[in-house]
Protein backbone atom coordinates (compact mmCIF):
# COMPACT_ATOMS: atom_id res chain seq x y z
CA UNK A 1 134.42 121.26 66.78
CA UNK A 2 133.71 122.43 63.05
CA UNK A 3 133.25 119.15 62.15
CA UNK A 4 130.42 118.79 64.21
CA UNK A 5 128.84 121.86 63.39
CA UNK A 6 129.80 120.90 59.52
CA UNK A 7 128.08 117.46 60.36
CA UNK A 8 125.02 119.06 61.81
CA UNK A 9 124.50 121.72 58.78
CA UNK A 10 124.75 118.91 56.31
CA UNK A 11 122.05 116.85 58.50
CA UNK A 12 119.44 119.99 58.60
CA UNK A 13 120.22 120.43 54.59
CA UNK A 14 119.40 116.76 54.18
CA UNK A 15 116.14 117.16 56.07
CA UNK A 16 115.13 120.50 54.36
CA UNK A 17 115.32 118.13 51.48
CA UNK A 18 112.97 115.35 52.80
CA UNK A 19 110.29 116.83 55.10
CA UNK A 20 107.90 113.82 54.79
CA UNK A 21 111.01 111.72 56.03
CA UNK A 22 111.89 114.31 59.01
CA UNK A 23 108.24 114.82 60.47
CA UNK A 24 107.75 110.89 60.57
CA UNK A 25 111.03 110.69 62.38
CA UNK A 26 110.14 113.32 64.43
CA UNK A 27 107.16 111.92 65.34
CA UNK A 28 108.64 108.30 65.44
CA UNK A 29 111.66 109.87 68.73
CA UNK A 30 108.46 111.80 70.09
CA UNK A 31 106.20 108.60 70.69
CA UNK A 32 109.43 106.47 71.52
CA UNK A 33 110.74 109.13 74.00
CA UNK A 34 106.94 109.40 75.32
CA UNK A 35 106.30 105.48 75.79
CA UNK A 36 109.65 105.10 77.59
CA UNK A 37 108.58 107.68 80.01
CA UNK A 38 105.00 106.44 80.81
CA UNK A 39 106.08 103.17 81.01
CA UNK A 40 109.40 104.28 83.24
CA UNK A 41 106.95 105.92 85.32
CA UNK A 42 104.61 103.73 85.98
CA UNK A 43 107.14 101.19 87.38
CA UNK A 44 108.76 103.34 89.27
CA UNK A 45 105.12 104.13 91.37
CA UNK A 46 104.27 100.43 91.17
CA UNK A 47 107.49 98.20 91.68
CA UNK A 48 110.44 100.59 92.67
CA UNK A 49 109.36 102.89 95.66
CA UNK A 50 108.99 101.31 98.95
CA UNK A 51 105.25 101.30 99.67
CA UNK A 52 103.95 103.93 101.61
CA UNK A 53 103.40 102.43 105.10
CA UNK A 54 105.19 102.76 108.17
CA UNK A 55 107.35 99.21 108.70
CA UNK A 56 106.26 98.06 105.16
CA UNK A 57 108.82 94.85 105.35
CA UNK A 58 106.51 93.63 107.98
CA UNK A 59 103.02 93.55 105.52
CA UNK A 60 102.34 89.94 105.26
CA UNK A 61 99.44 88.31 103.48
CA UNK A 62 96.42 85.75 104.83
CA UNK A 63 96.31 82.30 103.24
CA UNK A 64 92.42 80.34 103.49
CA UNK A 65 92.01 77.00 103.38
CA UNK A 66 88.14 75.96 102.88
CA UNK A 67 86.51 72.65 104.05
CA UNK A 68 87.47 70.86 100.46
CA UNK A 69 91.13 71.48 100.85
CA UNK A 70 91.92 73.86 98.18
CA UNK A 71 93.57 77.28 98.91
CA UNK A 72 92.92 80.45 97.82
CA UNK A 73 93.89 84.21 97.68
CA UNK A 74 91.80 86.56 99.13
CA UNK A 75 89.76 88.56 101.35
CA UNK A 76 88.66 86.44 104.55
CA UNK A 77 85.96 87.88 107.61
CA UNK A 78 87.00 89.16 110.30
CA UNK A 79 85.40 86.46 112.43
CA UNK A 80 87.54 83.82 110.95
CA UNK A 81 90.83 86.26 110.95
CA UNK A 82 90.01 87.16 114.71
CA UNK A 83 89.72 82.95 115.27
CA UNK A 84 92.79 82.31 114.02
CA UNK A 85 94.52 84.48 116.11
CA UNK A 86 93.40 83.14 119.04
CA UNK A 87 94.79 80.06 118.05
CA UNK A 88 97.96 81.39 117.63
């Protein structure tokens, strides 16, 4: 244990000595330590919590295909959405 506390007087010594050197690393752990958490937080919200519906694993998503064959991804009427159920 006094080593460590002999360790940490000799580090706040060295710093005393160098303040230029101890506020950029200061400031270097505060905007690492901030980034991690803003970008830990934001995929946590995004891509680790469940969503926030009741039976969520049952969400699906509603494939269009127009009259020249291609597909797309996106919003369709509720005409054509109501149609294809019928057929179902």
């Amino acid at each position: 244990m006094d080593s460590v506390l002999q360790d940490l007087r000799y580090a706040l010594r060295t710093l005393q000595r160098a303040p230029l050197f101890t506020v950029i690393a200061i400031l270097t752990l505060g905007l690492g330590i901030g980034a991690t958490t803003v970008v830990f937080t934001i995929l946590n919200g995004v891509v680790l919590r469940p969503l926030q519906y009741e039976a969520s694993d049952r969400l699906f998503g509603v494939w269009e295909q127009n009259e020249r064959g291609t597909t797309g991804w996106g919003p369709t009427s509720v005409p054509r959405l109501a149609r294809a159920e019928r057929r179902l």
